[in-house]
PDB file of N, CA and C in Angstrom:
ATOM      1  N   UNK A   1    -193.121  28.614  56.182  1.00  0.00           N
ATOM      2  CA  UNK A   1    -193.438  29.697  57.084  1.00  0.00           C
ATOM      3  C   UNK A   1    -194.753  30.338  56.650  1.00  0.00           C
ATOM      4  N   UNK A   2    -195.329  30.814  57.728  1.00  0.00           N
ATOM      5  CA  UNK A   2    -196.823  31.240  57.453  1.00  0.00           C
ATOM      6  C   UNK A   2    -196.766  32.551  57.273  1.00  0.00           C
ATOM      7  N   UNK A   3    -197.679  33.028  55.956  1.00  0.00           N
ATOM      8  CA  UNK A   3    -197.381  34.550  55.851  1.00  0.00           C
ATOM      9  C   UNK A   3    -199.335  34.770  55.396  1.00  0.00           C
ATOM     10  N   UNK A   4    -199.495  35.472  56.473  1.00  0.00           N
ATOM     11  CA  UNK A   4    -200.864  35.762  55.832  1.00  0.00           C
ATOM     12  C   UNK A   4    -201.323  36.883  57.091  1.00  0.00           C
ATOM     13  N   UNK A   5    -202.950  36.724  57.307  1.00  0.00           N
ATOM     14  CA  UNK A   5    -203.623  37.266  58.302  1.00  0.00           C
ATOM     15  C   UNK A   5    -203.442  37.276  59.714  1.00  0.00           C
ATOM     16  N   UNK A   6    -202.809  37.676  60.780  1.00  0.00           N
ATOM     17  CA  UNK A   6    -203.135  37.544  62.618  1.00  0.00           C
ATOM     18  C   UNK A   6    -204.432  36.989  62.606  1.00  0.00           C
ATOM     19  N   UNK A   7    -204.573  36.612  63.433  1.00  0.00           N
ATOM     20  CA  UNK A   7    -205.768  36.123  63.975  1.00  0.00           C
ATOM     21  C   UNK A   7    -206.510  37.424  65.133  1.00  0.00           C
ATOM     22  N   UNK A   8    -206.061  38.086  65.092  1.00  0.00           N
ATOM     23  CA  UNK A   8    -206.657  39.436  65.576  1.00  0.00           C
ATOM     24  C   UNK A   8    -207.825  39.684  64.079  1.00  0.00           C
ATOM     25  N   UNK A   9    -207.123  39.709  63.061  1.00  0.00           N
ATOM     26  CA  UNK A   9    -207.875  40.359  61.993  1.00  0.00           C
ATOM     27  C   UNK A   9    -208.982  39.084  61.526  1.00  0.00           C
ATOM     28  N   UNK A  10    -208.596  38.302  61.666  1.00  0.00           N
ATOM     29  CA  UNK A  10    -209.230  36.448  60.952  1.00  0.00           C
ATOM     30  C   UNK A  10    -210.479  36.281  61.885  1.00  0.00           C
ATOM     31  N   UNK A  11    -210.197  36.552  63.403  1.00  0.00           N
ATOM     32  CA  UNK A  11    -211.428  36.285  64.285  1.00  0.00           C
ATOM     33  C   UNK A  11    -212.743  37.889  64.138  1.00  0.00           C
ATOM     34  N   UNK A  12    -212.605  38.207  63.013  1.00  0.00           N
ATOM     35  CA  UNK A  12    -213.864  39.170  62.588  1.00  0.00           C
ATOM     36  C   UNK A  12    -214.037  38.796  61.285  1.00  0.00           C
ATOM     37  N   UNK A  13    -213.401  37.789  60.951  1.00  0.00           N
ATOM     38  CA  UNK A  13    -214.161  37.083  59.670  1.00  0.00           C
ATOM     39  C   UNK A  13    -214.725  36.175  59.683  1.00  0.00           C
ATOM     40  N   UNK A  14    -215.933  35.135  59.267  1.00  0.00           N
ATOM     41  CA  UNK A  14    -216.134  33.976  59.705  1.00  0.00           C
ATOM     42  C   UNK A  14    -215.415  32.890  58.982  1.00  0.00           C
ATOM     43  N   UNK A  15    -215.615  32.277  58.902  1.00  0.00           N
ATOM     44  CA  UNK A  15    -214.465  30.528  58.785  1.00  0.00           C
ATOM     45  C   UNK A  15    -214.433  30.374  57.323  1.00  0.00           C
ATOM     46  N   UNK A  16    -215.310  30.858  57.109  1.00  0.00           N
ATOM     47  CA  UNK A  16    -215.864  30.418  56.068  1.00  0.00           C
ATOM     48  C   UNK A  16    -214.734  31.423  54.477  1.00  0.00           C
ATOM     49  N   UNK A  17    -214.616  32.178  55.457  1.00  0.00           N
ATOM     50  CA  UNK A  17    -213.857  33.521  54.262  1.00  0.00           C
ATOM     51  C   UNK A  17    -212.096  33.199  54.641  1.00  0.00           C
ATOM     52  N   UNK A  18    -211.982  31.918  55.494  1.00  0.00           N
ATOM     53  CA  UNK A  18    -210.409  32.276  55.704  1.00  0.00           C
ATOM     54  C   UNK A  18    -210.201  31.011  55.209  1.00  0.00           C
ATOM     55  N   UNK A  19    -208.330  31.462  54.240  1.00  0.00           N
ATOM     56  CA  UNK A  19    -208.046  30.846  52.940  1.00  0.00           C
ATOM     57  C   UNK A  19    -207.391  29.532  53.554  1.00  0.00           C
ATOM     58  N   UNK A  20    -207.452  28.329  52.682  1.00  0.00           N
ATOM     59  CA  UNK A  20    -206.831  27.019  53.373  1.00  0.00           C
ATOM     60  C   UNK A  20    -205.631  26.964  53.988  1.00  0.00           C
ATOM     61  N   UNK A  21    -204.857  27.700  53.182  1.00  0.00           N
ATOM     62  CA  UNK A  21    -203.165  27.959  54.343  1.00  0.00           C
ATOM     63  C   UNK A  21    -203.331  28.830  56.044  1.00  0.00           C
ATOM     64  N   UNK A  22    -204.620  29.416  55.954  1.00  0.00           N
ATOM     65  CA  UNK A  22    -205.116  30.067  57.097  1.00  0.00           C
ATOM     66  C   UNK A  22    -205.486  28.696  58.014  1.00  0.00           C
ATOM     67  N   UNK A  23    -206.323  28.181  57.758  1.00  0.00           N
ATOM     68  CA  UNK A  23    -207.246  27.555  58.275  1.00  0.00           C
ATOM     69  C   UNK A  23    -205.927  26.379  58.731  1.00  0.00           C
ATOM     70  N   UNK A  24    -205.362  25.743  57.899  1.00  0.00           N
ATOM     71  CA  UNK A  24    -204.279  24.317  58.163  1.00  0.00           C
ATOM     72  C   UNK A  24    -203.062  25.168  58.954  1.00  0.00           C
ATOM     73  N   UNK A  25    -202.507  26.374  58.819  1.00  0.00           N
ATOM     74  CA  UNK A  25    -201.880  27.057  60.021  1.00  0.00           C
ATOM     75  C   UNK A  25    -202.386  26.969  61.849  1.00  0.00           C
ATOM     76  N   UNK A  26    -203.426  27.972  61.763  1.00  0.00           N
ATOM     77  CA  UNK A  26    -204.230  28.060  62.710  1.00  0.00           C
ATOM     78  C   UNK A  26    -204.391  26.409  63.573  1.00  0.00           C
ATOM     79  N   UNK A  27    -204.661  25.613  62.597  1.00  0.00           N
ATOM     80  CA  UNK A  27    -204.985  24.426  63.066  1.00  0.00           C
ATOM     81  C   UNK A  27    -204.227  23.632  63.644  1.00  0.00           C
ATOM     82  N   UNK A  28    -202.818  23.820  62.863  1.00  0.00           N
ATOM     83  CA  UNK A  28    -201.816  22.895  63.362  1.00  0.00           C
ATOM     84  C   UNK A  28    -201.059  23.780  64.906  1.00  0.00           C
ATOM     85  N   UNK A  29    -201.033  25.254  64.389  1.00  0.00           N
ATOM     86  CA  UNK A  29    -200.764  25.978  66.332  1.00  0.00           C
ATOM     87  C   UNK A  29    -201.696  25.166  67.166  1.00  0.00           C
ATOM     88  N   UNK A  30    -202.773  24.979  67.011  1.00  0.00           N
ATOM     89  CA  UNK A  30    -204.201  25.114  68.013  1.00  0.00           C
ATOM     90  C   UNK A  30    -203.548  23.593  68.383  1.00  0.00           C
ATOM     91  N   UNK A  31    -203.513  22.500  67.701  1.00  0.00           N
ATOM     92  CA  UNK A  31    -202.868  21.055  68.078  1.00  0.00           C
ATOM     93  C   UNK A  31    -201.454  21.085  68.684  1.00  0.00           C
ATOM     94  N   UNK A  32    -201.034  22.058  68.540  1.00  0.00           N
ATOM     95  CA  UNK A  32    -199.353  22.239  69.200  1.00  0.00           C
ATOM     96  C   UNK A  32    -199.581  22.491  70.851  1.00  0.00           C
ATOM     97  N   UNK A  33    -201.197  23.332  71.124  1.00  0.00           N
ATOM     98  CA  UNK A  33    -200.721  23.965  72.012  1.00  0.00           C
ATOM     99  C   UNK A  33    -202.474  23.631  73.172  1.00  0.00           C
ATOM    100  N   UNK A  34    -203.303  21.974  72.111  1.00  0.00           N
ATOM    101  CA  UNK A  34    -204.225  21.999  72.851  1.00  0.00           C
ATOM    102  C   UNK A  34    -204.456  21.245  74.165  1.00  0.00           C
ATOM    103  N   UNK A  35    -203.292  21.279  75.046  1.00  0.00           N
ATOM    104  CA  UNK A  35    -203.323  20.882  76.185  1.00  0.00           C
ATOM    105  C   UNK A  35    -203.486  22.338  76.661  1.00  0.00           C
ATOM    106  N   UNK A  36    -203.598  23.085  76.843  1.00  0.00           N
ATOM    107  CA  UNK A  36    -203.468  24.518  77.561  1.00  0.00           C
ATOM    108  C   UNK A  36    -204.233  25.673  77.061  1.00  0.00           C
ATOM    109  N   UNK A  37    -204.702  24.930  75.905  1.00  0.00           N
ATOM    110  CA  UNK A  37    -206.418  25.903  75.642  1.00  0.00           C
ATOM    111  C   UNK A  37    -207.697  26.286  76.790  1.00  0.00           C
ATOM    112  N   UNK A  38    -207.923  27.322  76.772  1.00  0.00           N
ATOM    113  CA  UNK A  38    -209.299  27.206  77.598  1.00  0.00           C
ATOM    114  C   UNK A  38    -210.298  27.083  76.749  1.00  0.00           C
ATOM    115  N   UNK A  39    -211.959  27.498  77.455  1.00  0.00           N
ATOM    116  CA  UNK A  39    -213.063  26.688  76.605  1.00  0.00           C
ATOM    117  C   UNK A  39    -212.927  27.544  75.141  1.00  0.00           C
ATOM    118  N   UNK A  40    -212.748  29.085  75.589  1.00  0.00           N
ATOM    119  CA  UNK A  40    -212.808  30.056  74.248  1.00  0.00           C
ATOM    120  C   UNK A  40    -211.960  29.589  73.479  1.00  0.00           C
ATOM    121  N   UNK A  41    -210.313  29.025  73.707  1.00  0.00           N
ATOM    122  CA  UNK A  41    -209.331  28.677  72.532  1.00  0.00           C
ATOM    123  C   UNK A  41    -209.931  27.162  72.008  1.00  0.00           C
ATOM    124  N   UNK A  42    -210.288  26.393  73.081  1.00  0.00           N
ATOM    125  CA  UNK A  42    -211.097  24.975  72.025  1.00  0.00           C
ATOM    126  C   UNK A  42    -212.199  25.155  71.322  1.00  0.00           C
ATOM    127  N   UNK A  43    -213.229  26.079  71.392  1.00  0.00           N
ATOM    128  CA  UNK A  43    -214.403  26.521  71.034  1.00  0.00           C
ATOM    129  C   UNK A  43    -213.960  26.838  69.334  1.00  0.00           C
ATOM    130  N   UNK A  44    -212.856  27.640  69.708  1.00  0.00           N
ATOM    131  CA  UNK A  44    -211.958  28.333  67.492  1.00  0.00           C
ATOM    132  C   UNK A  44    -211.649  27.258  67.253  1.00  0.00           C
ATOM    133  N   UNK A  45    -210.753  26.423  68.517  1.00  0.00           N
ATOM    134  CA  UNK A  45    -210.256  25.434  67.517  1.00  0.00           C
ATOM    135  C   UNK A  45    -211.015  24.312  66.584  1.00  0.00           C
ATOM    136  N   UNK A  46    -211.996  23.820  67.421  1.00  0.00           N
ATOM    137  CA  UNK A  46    -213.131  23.020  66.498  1.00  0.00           C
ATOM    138  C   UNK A  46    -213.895  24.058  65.837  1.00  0.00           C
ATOM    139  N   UNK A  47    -214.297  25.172  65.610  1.00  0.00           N
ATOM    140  CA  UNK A  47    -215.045  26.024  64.782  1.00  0.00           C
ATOM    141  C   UNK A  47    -213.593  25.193  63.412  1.00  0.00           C
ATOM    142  N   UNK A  48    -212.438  25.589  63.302  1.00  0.00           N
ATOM    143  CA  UNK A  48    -211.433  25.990  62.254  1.00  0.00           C
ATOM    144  C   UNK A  48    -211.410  24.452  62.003  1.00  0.00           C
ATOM    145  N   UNK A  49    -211.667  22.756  63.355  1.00  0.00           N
ATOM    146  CA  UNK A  49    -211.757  21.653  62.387  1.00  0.00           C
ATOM    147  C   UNK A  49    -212.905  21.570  61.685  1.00  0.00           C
ATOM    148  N   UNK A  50    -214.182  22.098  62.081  1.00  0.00           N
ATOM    149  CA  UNK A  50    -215.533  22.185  61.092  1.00  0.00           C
ATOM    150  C   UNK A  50    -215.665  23.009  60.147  1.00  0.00           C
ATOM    151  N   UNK A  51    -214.218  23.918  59.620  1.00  0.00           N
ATOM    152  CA  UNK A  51    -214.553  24.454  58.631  1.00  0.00           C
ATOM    153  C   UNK A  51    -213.552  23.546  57.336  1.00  0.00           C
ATOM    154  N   UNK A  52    -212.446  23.140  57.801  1.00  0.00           N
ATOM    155  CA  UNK A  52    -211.780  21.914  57.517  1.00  0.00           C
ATOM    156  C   UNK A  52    -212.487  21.164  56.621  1.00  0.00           C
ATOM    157  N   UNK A  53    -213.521  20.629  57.537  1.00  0.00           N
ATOM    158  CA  UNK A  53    -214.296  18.969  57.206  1.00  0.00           C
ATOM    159  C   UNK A  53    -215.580  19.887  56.589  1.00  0.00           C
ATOM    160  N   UNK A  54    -215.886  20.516  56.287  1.00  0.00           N
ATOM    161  CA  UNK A  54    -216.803  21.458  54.999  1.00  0.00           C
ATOM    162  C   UNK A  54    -216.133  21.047  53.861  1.00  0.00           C
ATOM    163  N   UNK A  55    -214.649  21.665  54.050  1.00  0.00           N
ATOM    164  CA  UNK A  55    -214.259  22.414  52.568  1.00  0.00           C
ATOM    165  C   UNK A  55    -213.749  20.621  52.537  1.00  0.00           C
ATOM    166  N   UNK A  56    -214.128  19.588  53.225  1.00  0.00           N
ATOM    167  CA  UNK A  56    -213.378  18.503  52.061  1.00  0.00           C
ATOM    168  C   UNK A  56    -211.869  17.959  53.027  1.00  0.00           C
ATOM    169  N   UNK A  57    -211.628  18.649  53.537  1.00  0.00           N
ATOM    170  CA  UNK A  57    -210.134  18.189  54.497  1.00  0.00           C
ATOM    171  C   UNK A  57    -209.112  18.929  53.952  1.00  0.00           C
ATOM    172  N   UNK A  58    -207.631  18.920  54.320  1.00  0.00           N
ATOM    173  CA  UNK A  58    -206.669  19.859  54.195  1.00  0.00           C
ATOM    174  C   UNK A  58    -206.007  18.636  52.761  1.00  0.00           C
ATOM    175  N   UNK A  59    -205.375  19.717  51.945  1.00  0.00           N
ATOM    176  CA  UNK A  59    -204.594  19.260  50.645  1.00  0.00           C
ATOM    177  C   UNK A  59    -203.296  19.451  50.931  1.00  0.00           C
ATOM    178  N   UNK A  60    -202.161  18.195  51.408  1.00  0.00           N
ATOM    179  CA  UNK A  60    -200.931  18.666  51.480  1.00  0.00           C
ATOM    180  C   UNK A  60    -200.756  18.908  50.286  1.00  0.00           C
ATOM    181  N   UNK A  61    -199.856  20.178  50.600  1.00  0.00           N
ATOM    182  CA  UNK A  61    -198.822  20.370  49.184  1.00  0.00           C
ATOM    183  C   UNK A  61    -198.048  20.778  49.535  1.00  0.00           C
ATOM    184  N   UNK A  62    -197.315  20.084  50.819  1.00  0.00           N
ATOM    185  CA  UNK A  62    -195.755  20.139  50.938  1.00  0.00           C
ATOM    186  C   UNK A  62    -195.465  18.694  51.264  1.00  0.00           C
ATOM    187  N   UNK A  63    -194.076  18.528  51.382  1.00  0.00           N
ATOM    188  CA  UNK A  63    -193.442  17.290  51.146  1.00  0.00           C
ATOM    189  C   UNK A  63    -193.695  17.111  52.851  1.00  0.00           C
ATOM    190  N   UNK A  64    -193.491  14.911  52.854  1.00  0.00           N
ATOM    191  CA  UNK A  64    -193.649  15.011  54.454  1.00  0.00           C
ATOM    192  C   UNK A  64    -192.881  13.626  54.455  1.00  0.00           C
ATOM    193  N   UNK A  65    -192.530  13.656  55.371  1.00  0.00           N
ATOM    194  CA  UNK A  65    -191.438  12.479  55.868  1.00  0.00           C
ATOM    195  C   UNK A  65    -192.258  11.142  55.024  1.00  0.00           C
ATOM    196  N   UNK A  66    -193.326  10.701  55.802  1.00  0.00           N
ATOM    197  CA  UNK A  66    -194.410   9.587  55.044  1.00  0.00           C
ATOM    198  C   UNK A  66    -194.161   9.232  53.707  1.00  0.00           C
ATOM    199  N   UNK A  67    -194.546  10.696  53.169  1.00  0.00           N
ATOM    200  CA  UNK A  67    -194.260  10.185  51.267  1.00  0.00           C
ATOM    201  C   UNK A  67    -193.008   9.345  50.910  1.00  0.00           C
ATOM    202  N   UNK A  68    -191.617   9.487  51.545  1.00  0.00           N
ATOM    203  CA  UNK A  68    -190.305   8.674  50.991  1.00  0.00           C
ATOM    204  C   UNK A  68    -190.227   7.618  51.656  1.00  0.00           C
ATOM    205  N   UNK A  69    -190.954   7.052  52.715  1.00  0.00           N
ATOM    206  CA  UNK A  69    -190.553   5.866  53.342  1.00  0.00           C
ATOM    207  C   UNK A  69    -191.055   4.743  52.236  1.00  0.00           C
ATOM    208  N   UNK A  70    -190.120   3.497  52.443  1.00  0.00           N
ATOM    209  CA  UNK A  70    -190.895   2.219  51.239  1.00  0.00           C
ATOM    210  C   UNK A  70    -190.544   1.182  52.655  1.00  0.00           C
ATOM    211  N   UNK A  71    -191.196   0.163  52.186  1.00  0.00           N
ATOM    212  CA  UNK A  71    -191.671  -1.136  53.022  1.00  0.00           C
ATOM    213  C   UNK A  71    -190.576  -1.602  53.260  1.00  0.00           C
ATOM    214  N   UNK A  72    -189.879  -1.742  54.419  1.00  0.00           N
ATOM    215  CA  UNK A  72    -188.560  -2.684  54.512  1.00  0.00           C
ATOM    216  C   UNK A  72    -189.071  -4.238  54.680  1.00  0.00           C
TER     217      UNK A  72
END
C-alpha cells in the first residue's frame, strides 16, 4: 500500500524531487487507467516514465509472481 505524497502536493514539485516509491506508484495508477487519460494526464504520465529512465529504471523490492516460477 502506498503511503506518501497526493499528487495535489507532488504536481508543485518537479520529477526530479519525487522519491522512487512516488514515481513507481504514480506510474503503475497512470498504466491502470491509460486508456482514459486526456492529453494533460498522458503529458504526467510520460513526464513520471522520463523521470524513471533518468534515475536508471524502477528497483523491485517486492516479491512478484515471475521470481518463483521454474521451467517445466
Amino acid at each position: 500500500m502506498y503511503v506518501g505524497r497526493d499528487m495535489t502536493e507532488l504536481s508543485m514539485l518537479p520529477k526530479s524531487e519525487w522519491t522512487d516509491s512516488e514515481l513507481a506508484y504514480f506510474h503503475h495508477s497512470f498504466q491502470q487507467i491509460a486508456p482514459y487519460l486526456n492529453v494533460e494526464g498522458q503529458t504526467l504520465h510520460r513526464e513520471i516514465i522520463e523521470e524513471i529512465e533518468a534515475r536508471g529504471g524502477l528497483r523491485n523490492s517486492e516479491a512478484t509472481y515471475t521470481m518463483y516460477q521454474t521451467d517445466v
